[in-house]
Protein backbone atom coordinates (compact mmCIF):
# COMPACT_ATOMS: atom_id res chain seq x y z
CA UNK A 1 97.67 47.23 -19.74
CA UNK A 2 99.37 49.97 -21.83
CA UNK A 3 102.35 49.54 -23.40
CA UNK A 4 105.59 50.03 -22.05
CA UNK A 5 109.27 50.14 -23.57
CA UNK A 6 110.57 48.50 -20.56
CA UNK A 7 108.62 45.63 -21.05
CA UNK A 8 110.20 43.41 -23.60
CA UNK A 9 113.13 43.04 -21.34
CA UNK A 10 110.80 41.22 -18.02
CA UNK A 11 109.43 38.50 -20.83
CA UNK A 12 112.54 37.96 -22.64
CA UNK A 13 113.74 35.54 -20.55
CA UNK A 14 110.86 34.16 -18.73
CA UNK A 15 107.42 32.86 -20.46
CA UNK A 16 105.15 35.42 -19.33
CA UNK A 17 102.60 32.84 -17.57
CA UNK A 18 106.34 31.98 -15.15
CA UNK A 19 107.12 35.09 -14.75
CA UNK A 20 103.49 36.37 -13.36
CA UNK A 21 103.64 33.58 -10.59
CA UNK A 22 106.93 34.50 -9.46
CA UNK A 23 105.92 37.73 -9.11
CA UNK A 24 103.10 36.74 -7.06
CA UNK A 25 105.18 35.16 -4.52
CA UNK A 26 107.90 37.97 -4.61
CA UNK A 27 104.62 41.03 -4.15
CA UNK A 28 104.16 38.48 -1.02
CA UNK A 29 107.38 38.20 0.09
CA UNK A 30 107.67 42.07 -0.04
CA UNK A 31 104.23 42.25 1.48
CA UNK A 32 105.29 39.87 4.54
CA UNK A 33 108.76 41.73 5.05
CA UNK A 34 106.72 45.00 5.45
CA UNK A 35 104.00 43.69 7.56
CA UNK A 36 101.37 44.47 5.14
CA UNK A 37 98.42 42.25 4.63
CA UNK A 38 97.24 41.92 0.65
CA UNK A 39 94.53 39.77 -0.74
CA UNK A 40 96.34 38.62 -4.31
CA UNK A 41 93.13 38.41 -7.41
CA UNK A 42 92.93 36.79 -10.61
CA UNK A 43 95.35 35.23 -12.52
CA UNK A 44 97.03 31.89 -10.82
CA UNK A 45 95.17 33.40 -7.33
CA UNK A 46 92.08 32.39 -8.47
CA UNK A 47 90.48 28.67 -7.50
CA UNK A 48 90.24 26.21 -9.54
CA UNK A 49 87.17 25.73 -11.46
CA UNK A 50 86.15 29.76 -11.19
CA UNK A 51 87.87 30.96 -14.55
CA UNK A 52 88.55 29.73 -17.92
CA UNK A 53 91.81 27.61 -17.57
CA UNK A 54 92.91 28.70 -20.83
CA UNK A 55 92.55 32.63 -19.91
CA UNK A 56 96.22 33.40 -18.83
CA UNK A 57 97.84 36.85 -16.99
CA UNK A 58 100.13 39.24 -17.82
CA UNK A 59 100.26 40.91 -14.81
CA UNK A 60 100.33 40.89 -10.65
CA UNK A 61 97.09 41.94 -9.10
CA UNK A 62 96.82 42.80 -5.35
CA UNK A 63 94.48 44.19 -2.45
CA UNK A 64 96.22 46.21 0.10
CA UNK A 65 94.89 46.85 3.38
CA UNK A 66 94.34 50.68 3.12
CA UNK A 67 96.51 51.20 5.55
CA UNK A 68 99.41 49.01 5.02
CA UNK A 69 99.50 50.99 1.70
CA UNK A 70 102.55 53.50 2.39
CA UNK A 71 104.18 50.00 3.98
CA UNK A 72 103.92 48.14 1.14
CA UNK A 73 104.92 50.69 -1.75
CA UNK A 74 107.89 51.53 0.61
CA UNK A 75 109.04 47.70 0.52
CA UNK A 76 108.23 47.42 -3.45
CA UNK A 77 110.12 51.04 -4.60
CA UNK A 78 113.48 49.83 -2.02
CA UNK A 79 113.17 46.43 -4.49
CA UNK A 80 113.08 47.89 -8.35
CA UNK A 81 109.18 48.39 -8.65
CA UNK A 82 109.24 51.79 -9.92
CA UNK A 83 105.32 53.58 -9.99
CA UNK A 84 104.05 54.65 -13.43
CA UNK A 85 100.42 55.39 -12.70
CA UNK A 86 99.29 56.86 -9.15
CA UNK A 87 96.13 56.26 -7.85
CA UNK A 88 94.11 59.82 -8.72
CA UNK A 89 94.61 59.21 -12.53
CA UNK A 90 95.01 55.09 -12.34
CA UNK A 91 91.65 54.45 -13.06
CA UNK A 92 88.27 56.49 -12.78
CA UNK A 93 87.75 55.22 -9.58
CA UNK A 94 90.90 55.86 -8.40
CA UNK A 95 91.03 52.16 -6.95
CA UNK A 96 94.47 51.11 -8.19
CA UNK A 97 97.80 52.49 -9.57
CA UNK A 98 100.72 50.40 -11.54
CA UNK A 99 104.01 49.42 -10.56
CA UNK A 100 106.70 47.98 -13.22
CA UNK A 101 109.96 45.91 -12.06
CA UNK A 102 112.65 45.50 -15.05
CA UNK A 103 112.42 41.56 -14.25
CA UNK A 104 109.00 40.92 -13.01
CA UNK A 105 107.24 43.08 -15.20
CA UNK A 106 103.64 44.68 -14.08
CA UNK A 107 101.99 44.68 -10.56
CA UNK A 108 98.51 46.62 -10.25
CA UNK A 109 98.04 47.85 -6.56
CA UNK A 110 94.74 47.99 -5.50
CA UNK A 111 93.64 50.23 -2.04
CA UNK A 112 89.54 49.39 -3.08
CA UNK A 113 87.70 47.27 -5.60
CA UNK A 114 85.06 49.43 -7.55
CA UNK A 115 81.77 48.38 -6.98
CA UNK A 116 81.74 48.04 -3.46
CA UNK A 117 81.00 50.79 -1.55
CA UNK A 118 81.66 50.29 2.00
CA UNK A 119 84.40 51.81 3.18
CA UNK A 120 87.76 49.95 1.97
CA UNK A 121 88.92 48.84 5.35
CA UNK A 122 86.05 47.00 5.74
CA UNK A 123 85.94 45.35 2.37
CA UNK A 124 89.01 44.31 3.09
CA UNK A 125 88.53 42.66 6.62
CA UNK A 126 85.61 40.64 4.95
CA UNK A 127 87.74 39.43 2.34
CA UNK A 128 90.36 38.39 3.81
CA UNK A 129 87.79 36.87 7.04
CA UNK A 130 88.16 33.52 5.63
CA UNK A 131 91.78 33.20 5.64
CA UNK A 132 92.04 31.57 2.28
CA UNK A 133 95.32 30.64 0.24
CA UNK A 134 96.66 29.83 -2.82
CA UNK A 135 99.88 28.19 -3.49
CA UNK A 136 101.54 30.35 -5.87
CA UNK A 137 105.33 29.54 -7.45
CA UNK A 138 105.52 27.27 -3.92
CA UNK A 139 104.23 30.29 -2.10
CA UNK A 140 101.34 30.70 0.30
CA UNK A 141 99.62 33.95 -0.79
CA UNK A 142 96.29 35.28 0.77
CA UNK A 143 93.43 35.19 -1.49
CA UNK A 144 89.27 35.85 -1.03
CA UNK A 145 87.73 32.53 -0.72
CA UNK A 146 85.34 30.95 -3.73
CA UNK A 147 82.47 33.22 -3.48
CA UNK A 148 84.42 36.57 -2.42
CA UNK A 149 86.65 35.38 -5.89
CA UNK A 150 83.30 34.37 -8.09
CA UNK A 151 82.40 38.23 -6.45
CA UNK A 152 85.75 39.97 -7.59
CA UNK A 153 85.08 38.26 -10.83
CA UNK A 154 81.59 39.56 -11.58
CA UNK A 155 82.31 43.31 -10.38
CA UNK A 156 85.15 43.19 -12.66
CA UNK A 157 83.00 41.98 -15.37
CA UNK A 158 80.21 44.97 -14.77
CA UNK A 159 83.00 47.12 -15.67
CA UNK A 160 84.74 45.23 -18.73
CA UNK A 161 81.70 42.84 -19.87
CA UNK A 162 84.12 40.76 -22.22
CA UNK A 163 85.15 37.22 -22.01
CA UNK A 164 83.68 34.33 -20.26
CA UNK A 165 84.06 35.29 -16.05
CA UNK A 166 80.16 35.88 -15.57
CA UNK A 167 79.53 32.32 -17.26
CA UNK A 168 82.56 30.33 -15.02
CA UNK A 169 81.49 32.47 -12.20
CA UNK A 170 77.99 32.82 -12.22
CA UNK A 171 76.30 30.69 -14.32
CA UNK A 172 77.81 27.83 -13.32
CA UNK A 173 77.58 28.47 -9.74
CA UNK A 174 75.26 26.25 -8.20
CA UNK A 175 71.94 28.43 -6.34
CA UNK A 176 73.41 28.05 -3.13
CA UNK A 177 76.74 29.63 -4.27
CA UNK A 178 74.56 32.67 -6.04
CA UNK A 179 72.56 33.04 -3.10
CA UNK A 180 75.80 33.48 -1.13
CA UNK A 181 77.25 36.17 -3.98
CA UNK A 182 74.47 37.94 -3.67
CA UNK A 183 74.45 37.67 0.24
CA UNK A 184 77.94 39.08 0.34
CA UNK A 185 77.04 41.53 -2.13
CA UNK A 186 74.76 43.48 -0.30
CA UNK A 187 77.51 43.14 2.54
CA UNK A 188 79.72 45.30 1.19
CA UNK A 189 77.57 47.71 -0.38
CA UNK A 190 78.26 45.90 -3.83
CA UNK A 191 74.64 45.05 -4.81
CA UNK A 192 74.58 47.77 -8.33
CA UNK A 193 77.59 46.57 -9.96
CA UNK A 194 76.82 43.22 -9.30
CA UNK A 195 73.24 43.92 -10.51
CA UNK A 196 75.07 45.29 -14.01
CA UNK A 197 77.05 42.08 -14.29
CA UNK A 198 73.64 40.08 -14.12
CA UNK A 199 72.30 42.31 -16.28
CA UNK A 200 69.89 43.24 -13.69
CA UNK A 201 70.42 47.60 -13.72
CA UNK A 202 66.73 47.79 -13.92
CA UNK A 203 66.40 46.75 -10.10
CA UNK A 204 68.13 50.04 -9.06
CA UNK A 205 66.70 52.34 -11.59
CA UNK A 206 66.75 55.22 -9.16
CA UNK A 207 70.43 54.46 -7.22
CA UNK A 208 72.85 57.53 -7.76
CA UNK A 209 75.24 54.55 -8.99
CA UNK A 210 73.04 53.14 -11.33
CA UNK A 211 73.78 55.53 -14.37
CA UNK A 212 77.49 54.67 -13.19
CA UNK A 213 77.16 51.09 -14.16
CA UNK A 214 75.17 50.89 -16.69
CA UNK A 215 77.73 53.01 -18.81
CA UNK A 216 80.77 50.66 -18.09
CA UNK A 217 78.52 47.80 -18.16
CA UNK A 218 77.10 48.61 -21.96
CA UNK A 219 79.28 51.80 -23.28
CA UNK A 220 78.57 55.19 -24.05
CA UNK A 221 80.51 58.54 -24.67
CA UNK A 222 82.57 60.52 -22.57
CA UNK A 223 79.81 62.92 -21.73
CA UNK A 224 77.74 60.00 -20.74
CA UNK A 225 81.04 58.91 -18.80
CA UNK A 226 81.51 62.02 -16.97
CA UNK A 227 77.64 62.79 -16.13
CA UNK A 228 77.10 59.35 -14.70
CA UNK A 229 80.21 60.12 -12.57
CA UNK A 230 79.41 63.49 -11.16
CA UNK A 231 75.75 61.96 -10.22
CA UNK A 232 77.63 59.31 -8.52
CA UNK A 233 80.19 61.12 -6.48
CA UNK A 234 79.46 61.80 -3.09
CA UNK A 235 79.96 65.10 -1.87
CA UNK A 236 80.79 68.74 -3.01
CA UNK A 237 84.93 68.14 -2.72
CA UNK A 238 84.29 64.52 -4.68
CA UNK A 239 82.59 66.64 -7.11
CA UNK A 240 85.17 69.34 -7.67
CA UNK A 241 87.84 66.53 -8.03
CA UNK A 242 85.88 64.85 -10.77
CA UNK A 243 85.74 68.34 -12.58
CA UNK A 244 89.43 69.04 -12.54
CA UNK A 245 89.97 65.45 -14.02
CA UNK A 246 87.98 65.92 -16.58
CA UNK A 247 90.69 67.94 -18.28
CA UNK A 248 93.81 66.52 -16.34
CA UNK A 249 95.78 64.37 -18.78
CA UNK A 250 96.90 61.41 -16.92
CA UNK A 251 100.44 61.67 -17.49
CA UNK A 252 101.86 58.21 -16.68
CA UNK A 253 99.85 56.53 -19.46
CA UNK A 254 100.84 59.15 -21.50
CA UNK A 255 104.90 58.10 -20.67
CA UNK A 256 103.69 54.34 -21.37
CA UNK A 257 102.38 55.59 -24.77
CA UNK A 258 105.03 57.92 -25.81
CA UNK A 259 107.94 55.55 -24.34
CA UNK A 260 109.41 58.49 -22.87
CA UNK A 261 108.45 61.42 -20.08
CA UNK A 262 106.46 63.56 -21.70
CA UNK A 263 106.67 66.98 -22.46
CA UNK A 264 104.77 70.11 -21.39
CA UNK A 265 103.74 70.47 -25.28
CA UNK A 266 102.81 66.73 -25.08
CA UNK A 267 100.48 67.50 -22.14
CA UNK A 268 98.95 70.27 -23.65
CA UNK A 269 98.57 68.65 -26.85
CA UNK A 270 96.62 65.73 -25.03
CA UNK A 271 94.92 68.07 -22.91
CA UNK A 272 93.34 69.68 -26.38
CA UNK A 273 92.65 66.51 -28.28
CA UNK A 274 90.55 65.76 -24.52
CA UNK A 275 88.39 68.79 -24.58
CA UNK A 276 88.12 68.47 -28.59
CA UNK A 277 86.57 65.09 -28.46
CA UNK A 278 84.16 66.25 -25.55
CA UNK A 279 82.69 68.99 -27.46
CA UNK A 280 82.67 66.55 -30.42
CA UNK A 281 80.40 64.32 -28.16
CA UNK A 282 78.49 67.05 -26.89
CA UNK A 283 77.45 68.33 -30.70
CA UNK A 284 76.86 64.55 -31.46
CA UNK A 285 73.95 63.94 -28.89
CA UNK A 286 72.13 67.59 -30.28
């Protein structure tokens, strides 16, 4: 998570590991006031057993039902969350934008979880089918069950392959448990990035998302970056929204960084160190 000035202030006074389970419970309180169903992820949501106990959180993770979004944002903003990143420039999916709260410090949002690729409603329904909970700060807060969480894991894995989540969630998995991964895997459309968690990209050599995943999964440039996302993208309007963000600075981070609202000079500069490192790229794969 980038840095933020505001954020000294929500661990001053609560040991961060505290505060991120209250703020579990409160995102579910809010989320129960509004009528909005979320799936929380990660952290103190997941099972015992799935994660390395001594991996801690610094931050609130949630899935929103797509469209209990506006509900739930409404519920947060009218309770101090205050948005810093919005969902077009949150991520390169565009899966997830940032909220901060003076006291309870970050919550990510998330309206999809990349890697799965039916549509988000759905994804959602069959997460949240099994009607799972975890008891969070005394709070009973929706979660995926085991193998949807050992799936959450491993897609977030493909895309950040650090740390030890494919071993406590794969590996260790017994074969009936992988089988069942896998099984709800191809349910929702999720079999490539799983695939580049398992380190199994060769399987779907010729899948429009395969160049996708293999660059998150094991790096590359920007060019790389930005071809294996146009291939990707589905459509001609898809496509002419990646192409305008491939110049668009994303100007929340840039607030986190600077510690301040930036300026149309600090855009522009941003904006120019952006298309100078992409035509350094491009002259370093002649």
């Amino acid at each position: 998570m980038p840095p933020d000035p505001g954020r000294a202030s929500a661990e001053a006074d609560i040991p961060t590991a505290a505060r991120v389970h209250l703020a579990h419970a409160v995102v579910q309180h809010l989320a129960e006031t509004a009528g909005a169903d979320v799936l929380h992820l990660k952290g103190p949501a997941i099972f015992s057993g799935l994660r390395d106990p001594e991996r801690t959180s610094s931050d609130v993770d949630v899935l929103v039902r797509p469209s209990h979004l506006s509900a739930l944002i409404d519920a947060m903003e009218a309770h101090g969350w205050e948005a810093r990143t919005d969902f077009e420039t949150g991520s390169p999916f565009a899966h997830a934008a940032n909220w901060w709260h003076p006291h309870w410090g970050w919550a990510d949002v998330h309206v999809s979880w990349p890697g799965a690729g039916l549509p988000a409603e759905e994804v959602f329904d069959e997460l949240a089918e099994a009607g799972a909970t975890q008891l969070i700060a005394h709070h009973a807060c929706p979660v995926p069950d085991r193998i949807g969480q050992r799936l959450i894991l491993l897609l977030h894995y493909a895309r950040t392959p650090r740390g030890s989540d494919k071993e406590w969630a794969w590996d260790q998995g017994t074969e009936a448990e992988q089988h069942a991964i896998r099984a709800l895997a191809a349910r929702l459309d999720a079999e490539v990035a799983l695939a580049a968690a398992l380190d199994e990209l060769h399987l779907h050599r010729d899948h429009p998302d395969h160049d996708l995943w293999r660059h998150f999964s094991q790096g590359g440039d920007r060019v790389s970056e930005w071809r294996a996302r146009m291939t990707s993208a589905r459509g001609v309007r898809a496509r002419v929204r990646l192409a305008l963000g491939m110049v668009r600075v994303n100007r929340g981070y840039l607030a986190m960084e600077l510690g301040r609202e930036p300026t149309r000079k600090d855009v522009r500069q941003r904006q120019r160190r952006r298309i100078q490192r992409a035509v350094a790229d491009l002259r370093a794969r002649r």
